[in-house]
C-alpha atoms as a PDB file:
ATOM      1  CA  UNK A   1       0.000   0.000   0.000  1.00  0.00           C
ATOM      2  CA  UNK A   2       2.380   2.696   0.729  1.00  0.00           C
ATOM      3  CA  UNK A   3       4.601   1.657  -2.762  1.00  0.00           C
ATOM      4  CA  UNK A   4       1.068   3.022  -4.308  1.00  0.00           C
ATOM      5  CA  UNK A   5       0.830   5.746  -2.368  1.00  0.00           C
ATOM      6  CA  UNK A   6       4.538   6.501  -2.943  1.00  0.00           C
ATOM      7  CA  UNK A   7       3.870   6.356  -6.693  1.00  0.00           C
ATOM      8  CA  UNK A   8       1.035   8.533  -6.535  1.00  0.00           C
ATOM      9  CA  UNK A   9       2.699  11.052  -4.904  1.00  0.00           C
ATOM     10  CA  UNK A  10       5.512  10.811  -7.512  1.00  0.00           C
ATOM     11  CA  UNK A  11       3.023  11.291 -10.354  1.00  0.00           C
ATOM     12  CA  UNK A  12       1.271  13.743  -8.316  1.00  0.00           C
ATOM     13  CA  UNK A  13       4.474  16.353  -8.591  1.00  0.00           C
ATOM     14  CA  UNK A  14       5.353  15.313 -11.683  1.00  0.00           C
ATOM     15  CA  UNK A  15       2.672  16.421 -13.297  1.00  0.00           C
ATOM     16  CA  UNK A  16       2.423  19.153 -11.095  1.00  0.00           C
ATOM     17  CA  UNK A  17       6.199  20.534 -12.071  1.00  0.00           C
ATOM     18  CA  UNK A  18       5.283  19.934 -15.474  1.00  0.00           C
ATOM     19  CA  UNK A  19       2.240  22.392 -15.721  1.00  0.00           C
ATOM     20  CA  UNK A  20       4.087  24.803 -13.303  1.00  0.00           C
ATOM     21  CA  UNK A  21       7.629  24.704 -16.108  1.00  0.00           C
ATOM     22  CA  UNK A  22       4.990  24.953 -19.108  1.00  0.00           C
ATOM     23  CA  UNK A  23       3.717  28.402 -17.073  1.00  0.00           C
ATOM     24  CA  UNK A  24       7.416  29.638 -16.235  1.00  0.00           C
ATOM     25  CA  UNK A  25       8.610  29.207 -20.103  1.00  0.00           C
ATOM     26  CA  UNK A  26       5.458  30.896 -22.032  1.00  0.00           C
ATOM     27  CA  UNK A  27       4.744  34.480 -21.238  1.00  0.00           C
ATOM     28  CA  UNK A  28       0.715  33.992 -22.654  1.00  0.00           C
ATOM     29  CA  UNK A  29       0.320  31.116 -20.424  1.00  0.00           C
ATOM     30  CA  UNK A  30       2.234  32.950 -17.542  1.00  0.00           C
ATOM     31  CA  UNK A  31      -0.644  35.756 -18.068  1.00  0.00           C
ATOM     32  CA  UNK A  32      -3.480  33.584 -18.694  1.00  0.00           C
ATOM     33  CA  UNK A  33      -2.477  31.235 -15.736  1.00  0.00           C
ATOM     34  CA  UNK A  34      -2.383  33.891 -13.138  1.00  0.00           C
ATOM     35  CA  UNK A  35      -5.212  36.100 -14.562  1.00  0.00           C
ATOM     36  CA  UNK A  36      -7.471  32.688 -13.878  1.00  0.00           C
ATOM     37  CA  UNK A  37      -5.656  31.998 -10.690  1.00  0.00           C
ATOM     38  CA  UNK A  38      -6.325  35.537  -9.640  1.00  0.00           C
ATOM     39  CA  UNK A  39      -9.814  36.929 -11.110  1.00  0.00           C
ATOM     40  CA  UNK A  40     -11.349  33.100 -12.343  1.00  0.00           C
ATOM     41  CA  UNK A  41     -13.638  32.376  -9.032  1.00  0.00           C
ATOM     42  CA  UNK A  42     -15.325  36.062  -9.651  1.00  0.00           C
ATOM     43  CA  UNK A  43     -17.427  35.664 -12.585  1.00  0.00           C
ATOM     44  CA  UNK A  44     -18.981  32.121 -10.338  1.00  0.00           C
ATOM     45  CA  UNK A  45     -19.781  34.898  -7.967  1.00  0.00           C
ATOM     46  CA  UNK A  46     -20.987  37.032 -11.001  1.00  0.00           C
ATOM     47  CA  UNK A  47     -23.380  34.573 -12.040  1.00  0.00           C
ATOM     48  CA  UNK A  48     -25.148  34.608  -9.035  1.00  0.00           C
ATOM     49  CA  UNK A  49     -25.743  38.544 -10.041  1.00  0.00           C
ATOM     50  CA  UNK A  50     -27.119  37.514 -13.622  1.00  0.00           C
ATOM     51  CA  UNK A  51     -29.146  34.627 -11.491  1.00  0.00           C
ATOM     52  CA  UNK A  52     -30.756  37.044  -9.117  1.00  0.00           C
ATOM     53  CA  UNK A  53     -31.515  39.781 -12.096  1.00  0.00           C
ATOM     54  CA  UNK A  54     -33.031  37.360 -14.140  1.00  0.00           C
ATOM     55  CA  UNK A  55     -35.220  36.036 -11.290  1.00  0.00           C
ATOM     56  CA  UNK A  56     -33.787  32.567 -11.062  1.00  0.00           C
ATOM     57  CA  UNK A  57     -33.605  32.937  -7.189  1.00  0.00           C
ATOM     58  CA  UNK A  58     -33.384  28.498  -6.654  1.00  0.00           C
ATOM     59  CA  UNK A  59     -30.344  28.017  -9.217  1.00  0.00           C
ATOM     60  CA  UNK A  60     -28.682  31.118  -6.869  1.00  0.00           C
ATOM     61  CA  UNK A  61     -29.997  28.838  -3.794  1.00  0.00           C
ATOM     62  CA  UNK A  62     -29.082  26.171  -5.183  1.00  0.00           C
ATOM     63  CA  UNK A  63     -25.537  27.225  -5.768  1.00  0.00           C
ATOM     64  CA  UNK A  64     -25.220  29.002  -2.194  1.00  0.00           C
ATOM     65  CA  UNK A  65     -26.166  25.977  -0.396  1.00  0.00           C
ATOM     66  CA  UNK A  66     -23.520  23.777  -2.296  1.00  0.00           C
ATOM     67  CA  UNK A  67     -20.845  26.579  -1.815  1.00  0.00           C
ATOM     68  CA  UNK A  68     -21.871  25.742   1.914  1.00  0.00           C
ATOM     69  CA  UNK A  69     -21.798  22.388   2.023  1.00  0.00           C
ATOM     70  CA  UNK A  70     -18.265  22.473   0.308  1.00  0.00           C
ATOM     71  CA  UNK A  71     -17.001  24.860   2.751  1.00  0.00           C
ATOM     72  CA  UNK A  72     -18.310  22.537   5.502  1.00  0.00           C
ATOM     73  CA  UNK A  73     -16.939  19.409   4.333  1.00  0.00           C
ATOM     74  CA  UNK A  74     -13.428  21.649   3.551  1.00  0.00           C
ATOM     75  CA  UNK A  75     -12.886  22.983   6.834  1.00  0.00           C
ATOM     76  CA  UNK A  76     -13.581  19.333   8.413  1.00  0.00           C
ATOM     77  CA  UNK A  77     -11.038  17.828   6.011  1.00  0.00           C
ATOM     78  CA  UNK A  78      -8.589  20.961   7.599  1.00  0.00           C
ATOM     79  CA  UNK A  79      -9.102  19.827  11.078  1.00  0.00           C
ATOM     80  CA  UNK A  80      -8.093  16.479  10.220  1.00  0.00           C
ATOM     81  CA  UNK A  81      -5.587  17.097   7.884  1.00  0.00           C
ATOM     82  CA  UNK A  82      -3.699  20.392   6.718  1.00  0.00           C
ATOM     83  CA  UNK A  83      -1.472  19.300   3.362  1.00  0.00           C
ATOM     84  CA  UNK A  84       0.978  22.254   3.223  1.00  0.00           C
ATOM     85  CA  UNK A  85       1.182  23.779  -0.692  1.00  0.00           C
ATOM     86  CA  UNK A  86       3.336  22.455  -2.522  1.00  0.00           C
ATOM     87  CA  UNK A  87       5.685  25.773  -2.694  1.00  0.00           C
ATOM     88  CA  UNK A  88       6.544  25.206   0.465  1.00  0.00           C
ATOM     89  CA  UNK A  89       7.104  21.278   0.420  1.00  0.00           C
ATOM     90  CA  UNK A  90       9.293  21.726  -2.487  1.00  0.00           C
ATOM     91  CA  UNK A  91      11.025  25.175  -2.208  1.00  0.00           C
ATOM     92  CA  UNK A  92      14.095  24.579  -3.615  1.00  0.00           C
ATOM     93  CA  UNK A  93      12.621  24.064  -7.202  1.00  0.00           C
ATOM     94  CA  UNK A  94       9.818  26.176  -7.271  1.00  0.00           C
ATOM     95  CA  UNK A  95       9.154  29.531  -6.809  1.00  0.00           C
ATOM     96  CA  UNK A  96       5.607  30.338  -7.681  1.00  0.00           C
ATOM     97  CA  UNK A  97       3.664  33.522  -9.036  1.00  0.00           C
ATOM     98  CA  UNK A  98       1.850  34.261  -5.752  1.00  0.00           C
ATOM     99  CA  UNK A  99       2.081  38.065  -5.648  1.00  0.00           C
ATOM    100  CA  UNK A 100      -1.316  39.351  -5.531  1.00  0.00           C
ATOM    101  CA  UNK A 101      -2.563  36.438  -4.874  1.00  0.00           C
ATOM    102  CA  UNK A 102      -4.437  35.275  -1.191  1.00  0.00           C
ATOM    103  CA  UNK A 103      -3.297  31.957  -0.612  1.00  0.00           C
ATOM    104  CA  UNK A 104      -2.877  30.148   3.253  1.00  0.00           C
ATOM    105  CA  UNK A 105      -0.427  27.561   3.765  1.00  0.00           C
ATOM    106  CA  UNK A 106      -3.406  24.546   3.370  1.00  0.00           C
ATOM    107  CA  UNK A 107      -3.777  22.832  -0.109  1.00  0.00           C
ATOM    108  CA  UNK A 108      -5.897  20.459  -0.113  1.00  0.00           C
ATOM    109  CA  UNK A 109      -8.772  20.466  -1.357  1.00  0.00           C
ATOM    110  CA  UNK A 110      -8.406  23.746  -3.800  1.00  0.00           C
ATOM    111  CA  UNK A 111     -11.254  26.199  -2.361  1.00  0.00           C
ATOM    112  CA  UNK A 112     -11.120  27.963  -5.538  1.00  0.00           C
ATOM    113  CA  UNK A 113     -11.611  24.668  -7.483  1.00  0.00           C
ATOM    114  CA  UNK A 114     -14.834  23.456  -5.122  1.00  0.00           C
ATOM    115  CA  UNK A 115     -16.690  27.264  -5.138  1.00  0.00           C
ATOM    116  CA  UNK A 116     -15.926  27.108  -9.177  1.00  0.00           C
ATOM    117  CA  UNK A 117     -17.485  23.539  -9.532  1.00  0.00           C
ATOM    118  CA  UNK A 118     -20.411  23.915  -7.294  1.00  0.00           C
ATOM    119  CA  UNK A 119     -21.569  26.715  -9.025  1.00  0.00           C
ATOM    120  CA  UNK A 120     -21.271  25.302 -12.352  1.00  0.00           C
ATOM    121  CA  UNK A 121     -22.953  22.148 -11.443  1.00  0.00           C
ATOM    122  CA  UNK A 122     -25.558  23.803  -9.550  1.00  0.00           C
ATOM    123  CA  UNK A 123     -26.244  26.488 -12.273  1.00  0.00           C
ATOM    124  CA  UNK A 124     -26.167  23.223 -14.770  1.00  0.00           C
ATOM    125  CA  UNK A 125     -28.132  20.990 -13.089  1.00  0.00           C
ATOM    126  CA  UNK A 126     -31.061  23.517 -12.376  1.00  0.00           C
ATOM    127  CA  UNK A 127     -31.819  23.783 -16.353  1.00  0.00           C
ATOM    128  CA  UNK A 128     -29.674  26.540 -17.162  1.00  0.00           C
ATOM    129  CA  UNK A 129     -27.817  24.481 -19.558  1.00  0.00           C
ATOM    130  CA  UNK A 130     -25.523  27.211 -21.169  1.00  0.00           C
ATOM    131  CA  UNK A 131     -24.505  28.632 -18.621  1.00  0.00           C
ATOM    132  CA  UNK A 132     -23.679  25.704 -16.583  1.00  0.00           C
ATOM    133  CA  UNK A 133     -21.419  24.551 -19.503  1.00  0.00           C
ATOM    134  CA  UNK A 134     -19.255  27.416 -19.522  1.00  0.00           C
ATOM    135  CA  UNK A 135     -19.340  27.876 -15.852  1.00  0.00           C
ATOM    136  CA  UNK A 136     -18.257  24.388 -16.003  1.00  0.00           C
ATOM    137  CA  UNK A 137     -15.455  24.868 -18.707  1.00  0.00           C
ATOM    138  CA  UNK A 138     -14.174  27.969 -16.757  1.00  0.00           C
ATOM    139  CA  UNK A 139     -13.974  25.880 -13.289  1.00  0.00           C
ATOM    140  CA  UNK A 140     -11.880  23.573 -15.374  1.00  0.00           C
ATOM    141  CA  UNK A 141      -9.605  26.639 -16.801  1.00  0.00           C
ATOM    142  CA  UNK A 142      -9.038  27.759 -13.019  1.00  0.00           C
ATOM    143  CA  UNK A 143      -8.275  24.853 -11.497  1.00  0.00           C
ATOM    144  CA  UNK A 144      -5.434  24.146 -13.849  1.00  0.00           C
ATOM    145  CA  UNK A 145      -4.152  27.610 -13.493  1.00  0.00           C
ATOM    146  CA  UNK A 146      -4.801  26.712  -9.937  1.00  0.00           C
ATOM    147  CA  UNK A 147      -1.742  24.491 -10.297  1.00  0.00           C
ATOM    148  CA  UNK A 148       0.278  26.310 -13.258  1.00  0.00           C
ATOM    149  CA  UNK A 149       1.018  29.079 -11.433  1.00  0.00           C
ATOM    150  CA  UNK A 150       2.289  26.610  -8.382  1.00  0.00           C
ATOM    151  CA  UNK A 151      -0.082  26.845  -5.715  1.00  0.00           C
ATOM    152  CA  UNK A 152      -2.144  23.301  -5.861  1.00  0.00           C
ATOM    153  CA  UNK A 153      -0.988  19.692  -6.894  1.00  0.00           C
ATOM    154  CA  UNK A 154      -3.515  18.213  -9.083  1.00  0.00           C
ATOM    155  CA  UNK A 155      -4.624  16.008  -6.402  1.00  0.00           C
ATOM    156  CA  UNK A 156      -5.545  19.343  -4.639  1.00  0.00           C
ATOM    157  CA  UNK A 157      -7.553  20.362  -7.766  1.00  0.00           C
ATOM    158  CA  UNK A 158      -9.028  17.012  -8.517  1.00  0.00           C
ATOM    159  CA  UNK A 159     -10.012  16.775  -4.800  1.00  0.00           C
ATOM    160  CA  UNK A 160     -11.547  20.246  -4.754  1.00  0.00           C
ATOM    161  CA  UNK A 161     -13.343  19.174  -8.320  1.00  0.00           C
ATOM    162  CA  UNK A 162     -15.082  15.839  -6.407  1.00  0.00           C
ATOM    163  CA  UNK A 163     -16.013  18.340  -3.799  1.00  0.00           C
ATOM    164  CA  UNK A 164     -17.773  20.909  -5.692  1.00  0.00           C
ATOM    165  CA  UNK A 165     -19.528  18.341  -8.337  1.00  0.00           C
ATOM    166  CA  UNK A 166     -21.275  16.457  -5.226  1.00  0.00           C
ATOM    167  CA  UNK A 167     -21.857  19.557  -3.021  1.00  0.00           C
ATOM    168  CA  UNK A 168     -23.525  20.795  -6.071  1.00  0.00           C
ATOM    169  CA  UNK A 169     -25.843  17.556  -7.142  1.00  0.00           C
ATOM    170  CA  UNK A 170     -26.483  17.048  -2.512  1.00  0.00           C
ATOM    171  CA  UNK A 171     -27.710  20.977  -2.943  1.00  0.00           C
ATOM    172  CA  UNK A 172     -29.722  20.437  -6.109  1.00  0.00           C
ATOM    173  CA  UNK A 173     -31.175  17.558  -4.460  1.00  0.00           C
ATOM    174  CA  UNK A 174     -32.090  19.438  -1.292  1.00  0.00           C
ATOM    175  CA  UNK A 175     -33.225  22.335  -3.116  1.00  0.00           C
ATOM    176  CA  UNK A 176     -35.844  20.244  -4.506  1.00  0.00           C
ATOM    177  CA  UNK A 177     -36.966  18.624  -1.956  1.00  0.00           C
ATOM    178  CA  UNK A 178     -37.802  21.976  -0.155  1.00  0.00           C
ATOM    179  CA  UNK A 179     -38.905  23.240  -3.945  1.00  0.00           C
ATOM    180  CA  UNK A 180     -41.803  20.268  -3.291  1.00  0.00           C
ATOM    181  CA  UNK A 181     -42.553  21.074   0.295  1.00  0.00           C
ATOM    182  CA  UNK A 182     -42.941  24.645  -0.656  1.00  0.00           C
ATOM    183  CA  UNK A 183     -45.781  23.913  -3.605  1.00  0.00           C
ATOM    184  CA  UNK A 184     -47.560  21.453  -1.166  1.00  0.00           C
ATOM    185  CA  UNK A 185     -47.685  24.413   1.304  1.00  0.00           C
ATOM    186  CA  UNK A 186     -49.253  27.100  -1.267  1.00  0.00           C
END
C-alpha cells in the first residue's frame, strides 16, 4: 500500500512541475495562468448577479447551499488534515507567481476549485444548460491555473473538483426537496 501511495505522490508532482515549467517558459500562459488563478472564481460569484436579475432565485440557492456544504466538508477535512502547498514542500525548485494572490499555507482540497465547480454544477443541473457549460469549462480553466502558477498539486484540484460536483448535485437535491414542500404548502 504505501509503494502506491509513494507512486502517486511521484506522479502527483510530476505532473504538477510539469504544468508549473509549461507556465514559467510561455509568457501567454504565464498571463493567462495567473489572470485565472487571480480573477477566475469572480465571474462564479458574477453569475449569481445575472441569477438574481433574471429572477432565477433556486439556481442562486441552489448554488449558495452547495458553496456551503463544500465549505463545511473543507474545513472538516482541515481539522483532520492540513497538506501544506506544494511551494513550500518543495522550495528549492519552485518559486511560484503568488504576488497578488491570497493563498494560506493549506492545499488540499483547492477552495477555488470546489466554489468554481459547485456553481457550475448547480447552475447546470437547475436547467440553465448554457450557462452551466461554460461555468463548467471555466472551473476547469481555473483549477489548472490553480496548479500552473504553483499553488495546488492536481490532487488538490481534482479533490476540490469531487467536492464541488457532489456539493452541487447534494444541494440540487435538497433544493428540490424543499422546492416540493414549498408547492404542497401554497
Amino acid at each position: 500500500m504505501q509503494n502506491i501511495l509513494d507512486k502517486m505522490r511521484l506522479y502527483d508532482f510530476d505532473y504538477y512541475y510539469r504544468l508549473y515549467q509549461i507556465n514559467n517558459s510561455s509568457v501567454p500562459f504565464n498571463v493567462l495562468f495567473y489572470f485565472l488563478a487571480r480573477f477566475g472564481i469572480v465571474f462564479f460569484f458574477l453569475s449569481f448577479i445575472y441569477l438574481i436579475l433574471n429572477k432565477r432565485i433556486k439556481a442562486f440557492f441552489c448554488g449558495f447551499l452547495a458553496m456551503a456544504i463544500a465549505s463545511f466538508v473543507d474545513f472538516s477535512i482541515t481539522l483532520a488534515w492540513q497538506r501544506p502547498r506544494p511551494y513550500v514542500t518543495h522550495a528549492d525548485l519552485v518559486n511560484p507567481l503568488i504576488s497578488g494572490l491570497r493563498v494560506s499555507d493549506i492545499s488540499f482540497p483547492s477552495s477555488h476549485t470546489y466554489i468554481a465547480f459547485a456553481v457550475a454544477i448547480s447552475v447546470f443541473l437547475y436547467g440553465h444548460k448554457k450557462l452551466g457549460s461554460a461555468l463548467f469549462v471555466l472551473a476547469i480553466m481555473v483549477a489548472v491555473a490553480r496548479v500552473g502558477t504553483g499553488l495546488h498539486y492536481p490532487s488538490d484540484v481534482i479533490g476540490g473538483a469531487i467536492l464541488g460536483i457532489l456539493s452541487g448535485v447534494v444541494a440540487h437535491i435538497i433544493v428540490q426537496k424543499l422546492e416540493k414542500g414549498w408547492k404542497e404548502t401554497t
